[in-house]
Protein backbone atom coordinates (compact mmCIF):
# COMPACT_ATOMS: atom_id res chain seq x y z
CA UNK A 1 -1.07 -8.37 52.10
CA UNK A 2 -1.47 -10.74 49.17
CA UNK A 3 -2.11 -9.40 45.54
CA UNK A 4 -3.31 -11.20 42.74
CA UNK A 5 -1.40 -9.76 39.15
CA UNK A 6 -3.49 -10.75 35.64
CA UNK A 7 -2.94 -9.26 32.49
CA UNK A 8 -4.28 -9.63 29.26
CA UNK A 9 -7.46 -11.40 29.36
CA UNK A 10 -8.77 -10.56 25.94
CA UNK A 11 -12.58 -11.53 26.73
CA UNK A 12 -13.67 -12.44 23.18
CA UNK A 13 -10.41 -14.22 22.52
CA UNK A 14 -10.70 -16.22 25.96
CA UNK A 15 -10.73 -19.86 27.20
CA UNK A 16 -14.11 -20.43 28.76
CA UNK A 17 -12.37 -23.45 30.56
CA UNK A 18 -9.15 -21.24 31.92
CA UNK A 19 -11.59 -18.69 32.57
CA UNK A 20 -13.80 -20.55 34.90
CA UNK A 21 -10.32 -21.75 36.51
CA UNK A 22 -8.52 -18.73 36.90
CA UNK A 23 -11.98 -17.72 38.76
CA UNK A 24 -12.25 -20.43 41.01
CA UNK A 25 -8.10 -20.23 42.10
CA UNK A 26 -8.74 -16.79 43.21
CA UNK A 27 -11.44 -17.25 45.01
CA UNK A 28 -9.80 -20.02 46.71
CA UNK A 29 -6.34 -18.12 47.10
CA UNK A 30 -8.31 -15.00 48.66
CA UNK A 31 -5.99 -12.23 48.00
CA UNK A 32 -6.94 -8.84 49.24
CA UNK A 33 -6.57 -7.64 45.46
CA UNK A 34 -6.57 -8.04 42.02
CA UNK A 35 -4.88 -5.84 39.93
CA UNK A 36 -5.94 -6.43 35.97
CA UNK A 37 -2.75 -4.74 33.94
CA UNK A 38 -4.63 -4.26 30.64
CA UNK A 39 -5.93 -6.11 27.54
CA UNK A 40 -8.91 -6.98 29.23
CA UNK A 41 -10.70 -7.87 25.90
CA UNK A 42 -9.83 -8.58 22.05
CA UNK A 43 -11.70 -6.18 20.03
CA UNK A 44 -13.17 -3.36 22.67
CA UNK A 45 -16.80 -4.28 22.31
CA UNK A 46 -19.61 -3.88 24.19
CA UNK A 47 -20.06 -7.91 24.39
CA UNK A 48 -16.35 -7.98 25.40
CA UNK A 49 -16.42 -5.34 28.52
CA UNK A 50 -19.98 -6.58 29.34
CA UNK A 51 -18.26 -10.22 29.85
CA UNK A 52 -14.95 -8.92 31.83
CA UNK A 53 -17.52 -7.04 34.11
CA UNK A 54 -19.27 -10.62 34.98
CA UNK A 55 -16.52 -12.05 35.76
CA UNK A 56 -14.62 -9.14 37.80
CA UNK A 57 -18.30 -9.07 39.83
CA UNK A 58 -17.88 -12.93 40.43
CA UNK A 59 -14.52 -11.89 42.58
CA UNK A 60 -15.37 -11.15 46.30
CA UNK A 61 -12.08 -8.87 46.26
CA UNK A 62 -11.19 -5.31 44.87
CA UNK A 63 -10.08 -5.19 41.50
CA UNK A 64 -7.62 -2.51 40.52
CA UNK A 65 -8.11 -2.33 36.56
CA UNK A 66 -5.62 -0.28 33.99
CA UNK A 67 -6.54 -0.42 29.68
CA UNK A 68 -4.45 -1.65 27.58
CA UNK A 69 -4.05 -1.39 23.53
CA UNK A 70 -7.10 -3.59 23.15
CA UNK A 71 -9.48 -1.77 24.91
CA UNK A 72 -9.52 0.72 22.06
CA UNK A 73 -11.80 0.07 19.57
CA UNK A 74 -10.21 -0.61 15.99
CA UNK A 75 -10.01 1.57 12.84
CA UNK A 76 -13.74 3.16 13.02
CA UNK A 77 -14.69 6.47 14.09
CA UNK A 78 -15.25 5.39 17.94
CA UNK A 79 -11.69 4.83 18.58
CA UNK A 80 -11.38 8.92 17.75
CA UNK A 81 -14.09 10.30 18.87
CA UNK A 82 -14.42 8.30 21.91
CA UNK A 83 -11.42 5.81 22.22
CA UNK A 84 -12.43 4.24 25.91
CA UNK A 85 -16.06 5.01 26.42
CA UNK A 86 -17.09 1.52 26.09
CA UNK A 87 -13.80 0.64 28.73
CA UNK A 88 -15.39 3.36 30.73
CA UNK A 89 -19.10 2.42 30.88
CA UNK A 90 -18.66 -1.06 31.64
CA UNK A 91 -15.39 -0.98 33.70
CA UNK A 92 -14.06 2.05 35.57
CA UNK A 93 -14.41 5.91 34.47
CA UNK A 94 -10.41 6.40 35.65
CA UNK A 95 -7.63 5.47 33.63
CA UNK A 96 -4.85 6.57 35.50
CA UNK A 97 -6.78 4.92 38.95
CA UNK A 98 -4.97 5.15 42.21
CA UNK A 99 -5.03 2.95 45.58
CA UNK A 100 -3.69 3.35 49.03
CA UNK A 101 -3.92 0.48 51.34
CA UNK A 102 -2.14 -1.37 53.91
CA UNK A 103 1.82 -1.76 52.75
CA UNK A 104 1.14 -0.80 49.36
CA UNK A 105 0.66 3.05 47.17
CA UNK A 106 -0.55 1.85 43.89
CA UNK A 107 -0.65 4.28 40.66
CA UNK A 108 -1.96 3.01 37.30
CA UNK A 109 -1.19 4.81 34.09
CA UNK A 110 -2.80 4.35 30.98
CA UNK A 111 -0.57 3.60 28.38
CA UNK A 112 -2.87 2.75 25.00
CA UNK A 113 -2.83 5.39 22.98
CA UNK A 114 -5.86 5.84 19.54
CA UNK A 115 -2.74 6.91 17.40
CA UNK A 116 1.17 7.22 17.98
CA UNK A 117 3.73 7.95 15.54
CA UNK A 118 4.33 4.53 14.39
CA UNK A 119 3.11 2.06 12.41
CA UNK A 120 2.32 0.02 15.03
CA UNK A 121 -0.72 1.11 17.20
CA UNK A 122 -0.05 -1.41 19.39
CA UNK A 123 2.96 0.17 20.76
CA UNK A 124 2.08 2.57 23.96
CA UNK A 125 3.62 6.12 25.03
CA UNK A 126 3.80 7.71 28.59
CA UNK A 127 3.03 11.52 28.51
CA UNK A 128 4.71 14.50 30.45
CA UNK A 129 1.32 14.95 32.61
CA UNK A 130 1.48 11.12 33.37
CA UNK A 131 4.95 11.34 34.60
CA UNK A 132 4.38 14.12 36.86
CA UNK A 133 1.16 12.97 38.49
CA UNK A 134 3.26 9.20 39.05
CA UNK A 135 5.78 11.83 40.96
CA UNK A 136 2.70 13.51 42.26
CA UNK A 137 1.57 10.44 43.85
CA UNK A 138 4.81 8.86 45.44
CA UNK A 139 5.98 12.19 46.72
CA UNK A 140 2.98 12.01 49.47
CA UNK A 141 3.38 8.34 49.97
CA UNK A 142 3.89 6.61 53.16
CA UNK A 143 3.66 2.86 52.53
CA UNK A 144 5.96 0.87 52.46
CA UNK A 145 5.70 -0.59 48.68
CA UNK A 146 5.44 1.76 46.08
CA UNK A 147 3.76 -0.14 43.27
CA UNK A 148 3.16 1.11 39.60
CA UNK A 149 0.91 -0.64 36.83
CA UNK A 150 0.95 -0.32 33.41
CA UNK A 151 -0.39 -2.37 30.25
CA UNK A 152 3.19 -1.91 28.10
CA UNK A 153 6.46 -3.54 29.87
CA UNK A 154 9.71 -0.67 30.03
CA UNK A 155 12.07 -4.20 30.15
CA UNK A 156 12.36 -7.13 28.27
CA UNK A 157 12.79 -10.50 28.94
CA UNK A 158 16.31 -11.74 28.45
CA UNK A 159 15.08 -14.80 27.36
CA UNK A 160 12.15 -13.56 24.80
CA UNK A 161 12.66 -10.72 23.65
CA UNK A 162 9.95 -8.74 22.08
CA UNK A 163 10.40 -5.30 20.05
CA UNK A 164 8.14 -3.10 22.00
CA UNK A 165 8.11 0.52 21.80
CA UNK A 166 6.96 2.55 24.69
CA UNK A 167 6.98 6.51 23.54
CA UNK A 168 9.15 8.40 26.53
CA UNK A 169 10.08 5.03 28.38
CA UNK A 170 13.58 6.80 29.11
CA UNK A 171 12.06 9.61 30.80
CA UNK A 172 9.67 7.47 32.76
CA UNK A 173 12.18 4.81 34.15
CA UNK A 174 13.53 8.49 35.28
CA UNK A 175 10.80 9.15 36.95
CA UNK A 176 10.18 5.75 38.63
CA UNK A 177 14.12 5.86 39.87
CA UNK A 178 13.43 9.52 41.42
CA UNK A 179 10.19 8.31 42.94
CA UNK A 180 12.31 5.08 44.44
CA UNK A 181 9.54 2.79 43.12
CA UNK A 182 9.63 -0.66 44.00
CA UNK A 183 7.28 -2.48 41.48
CA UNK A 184 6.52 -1.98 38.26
CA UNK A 185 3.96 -4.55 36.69
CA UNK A 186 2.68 -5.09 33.41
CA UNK A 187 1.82 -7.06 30.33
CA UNK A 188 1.21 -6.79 26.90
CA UNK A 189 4.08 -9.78 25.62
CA UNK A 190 1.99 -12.66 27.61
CA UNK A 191 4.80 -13.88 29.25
CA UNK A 192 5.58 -14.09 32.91
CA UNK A 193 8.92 -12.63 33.77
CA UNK A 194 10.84 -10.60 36.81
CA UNK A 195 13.87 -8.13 35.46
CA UNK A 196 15.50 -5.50 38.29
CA UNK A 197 16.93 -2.60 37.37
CA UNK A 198 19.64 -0.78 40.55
CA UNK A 199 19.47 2.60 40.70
CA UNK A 200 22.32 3.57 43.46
CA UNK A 201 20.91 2.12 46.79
CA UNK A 202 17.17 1.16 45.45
CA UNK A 203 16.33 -1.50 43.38
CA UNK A 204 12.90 -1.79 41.45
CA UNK A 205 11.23 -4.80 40.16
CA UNK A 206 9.66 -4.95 36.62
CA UNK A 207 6.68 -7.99 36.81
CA UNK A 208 5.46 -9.13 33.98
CA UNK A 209 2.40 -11.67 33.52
CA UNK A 210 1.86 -13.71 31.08
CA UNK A 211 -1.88 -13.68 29.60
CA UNK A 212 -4.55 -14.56 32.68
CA UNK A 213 -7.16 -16.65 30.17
CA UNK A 214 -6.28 -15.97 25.93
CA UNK A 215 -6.54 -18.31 23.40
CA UNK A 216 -3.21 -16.69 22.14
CA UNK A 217 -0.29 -17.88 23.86
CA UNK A 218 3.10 -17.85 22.89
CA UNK A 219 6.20 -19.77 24.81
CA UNK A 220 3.86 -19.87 27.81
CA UNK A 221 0.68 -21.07 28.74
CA UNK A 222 -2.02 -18.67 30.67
CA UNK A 223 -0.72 -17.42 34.38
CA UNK A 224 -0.46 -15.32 36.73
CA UNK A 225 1.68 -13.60 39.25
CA UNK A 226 0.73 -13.56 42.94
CA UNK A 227 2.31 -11.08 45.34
CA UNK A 228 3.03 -11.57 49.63
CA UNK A 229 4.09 -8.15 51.17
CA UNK A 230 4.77 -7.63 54.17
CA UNK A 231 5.98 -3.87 55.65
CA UNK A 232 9.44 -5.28 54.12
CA UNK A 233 9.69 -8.20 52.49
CA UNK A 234 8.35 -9.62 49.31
CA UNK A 235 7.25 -12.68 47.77
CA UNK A 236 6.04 -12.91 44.32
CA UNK A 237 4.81 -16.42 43.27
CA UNK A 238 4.49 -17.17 39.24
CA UNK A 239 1.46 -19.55 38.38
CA UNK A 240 1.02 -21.36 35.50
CA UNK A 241 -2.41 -23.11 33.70
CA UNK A 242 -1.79 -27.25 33.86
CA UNK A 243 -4.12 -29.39 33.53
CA UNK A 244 -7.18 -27.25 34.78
CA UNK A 245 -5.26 -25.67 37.61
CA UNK A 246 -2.76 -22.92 37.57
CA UNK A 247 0.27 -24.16 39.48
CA UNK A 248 3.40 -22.49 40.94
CA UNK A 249 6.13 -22.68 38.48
CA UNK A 250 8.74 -19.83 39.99
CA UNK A 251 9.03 -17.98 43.25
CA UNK A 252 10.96 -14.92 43.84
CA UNK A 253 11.61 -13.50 47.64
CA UNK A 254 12.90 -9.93 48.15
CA UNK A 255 13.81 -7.74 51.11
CA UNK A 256 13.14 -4.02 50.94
CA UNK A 257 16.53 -2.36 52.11
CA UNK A 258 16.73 -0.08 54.79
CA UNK A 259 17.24 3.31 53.24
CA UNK A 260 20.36 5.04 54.75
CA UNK A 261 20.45 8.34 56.51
């Protein structure tokens, strides 16, 4: 099974030109997926989801969609009252969306929150409920892959790192080491990166793109991640934009271990 991984598209901040490219390589690349882990516009307008919706009905594939921190609407009223109706009438009603099929179990959590305690908005938080519907999910789950998305990253890169607070991260990578999940992907820091984390015999990876199509980049240039799965092995290839194409930059290849007893 092949899986496309974009984050951070920010439709109102976008490059028509990396846009219409990113389009065209996945079409050509025809993975059975796309999963879109959050920032799919700039400002959370109706212009913005209306354009992310044109171009997720241009794909021929699934898309698998999570919010991010800019899909709520800014300091007005709406982002209250109604913090993701806009995300939710032009997108997907779910936020916390779910997918079995072939190798993979795939749970999305929202992590965007209209107000934390922080300065920084920006910042995400995993809740209590969250956690125990990602246990929910993986405790029934018979695929091989176990595959969580989510817009904030619980890891840094060791070569960029970014102060990011996620609000009960410790309690979550808890819950994804009980739940023996394999992949964790996400965005927010636009920029593509692959950090493990061992917990006894299982290892999970944390995937992290870098933006799919902004304007605002920031050591990298616009990419994406594409995933290979078979029942157990994994290949995740890391694409970068270059001179109107994106290109492979990175591959990593992983076996799933045989789990003992």
């Amino acid at each position: 099974m092949k899986i496309a991984h974009i984050s951070d598209l920010h439709f109102g901040a976008h490059d028509p030109v990396v846009r219409d490219a990113l389009l065209a390589h996945l079409i050509e690349a025809k993975p059975h997926l796309v999963i879109a882990s959050g920032d799919i516009t700039q400002s959370a307008t109706d212009a913005e989801f209306a354009a992310a919706r044109v171009f997720f009905d241009e794909l021929p594939m699934e898309v698998f969609v999570i919010p991010g921190n800019h899909d709520l609407p800014g300091m007005d009223l709406t982002r209250f009252v109604n913090p993701f109706g806009r995300y939710r009438r032009h997108l997907i009603d779910e936020l916390d969306p779910e997918l079995a099929a072939g190798p993979v179990h795939i749970k999305g959590i929202n992590t965007a929150r209209r107000i934390l305690p922080h300065w920084n908005w920006a910042n995400g938080a995993v809740s209590a409920k969250q956690r125990r519907d990602i246990a929910k999910t993986f405790e029934v789950a018979t695929a091989p892959w176990r595959i969580l998305v989510l817009h904030h990253p619980l890891m840094s890169p060791k070569e960029f790192p970014l102060d990011i607070t996620v609000f009960n991260s410790r309690e979550l990578l808890q819950t994804i080491a009980d739940q023996r999940i394999d992949i964790v992907l996400a965005g927010h820091q636009h920029h593509a990166y692959i950090e493990t984390r061992q917990e006894t015999e299982h290892k999970t990876l944390f995937v992290s793109a870098s933006t799919a199509m902004s304007t605002r980049i920031r050591r990298q240039p616009q990419g994406l991640n594409m995933l290979e799965l078979t029942d157990t092995t994994l290949r995740i290839d890391q694409l970068r934009y270059a001179d109107g194409r994106f290109v492979l930059f990175e591959a990593l290849t992983h076996v799933k271990p045989t789990v003992s007893g």
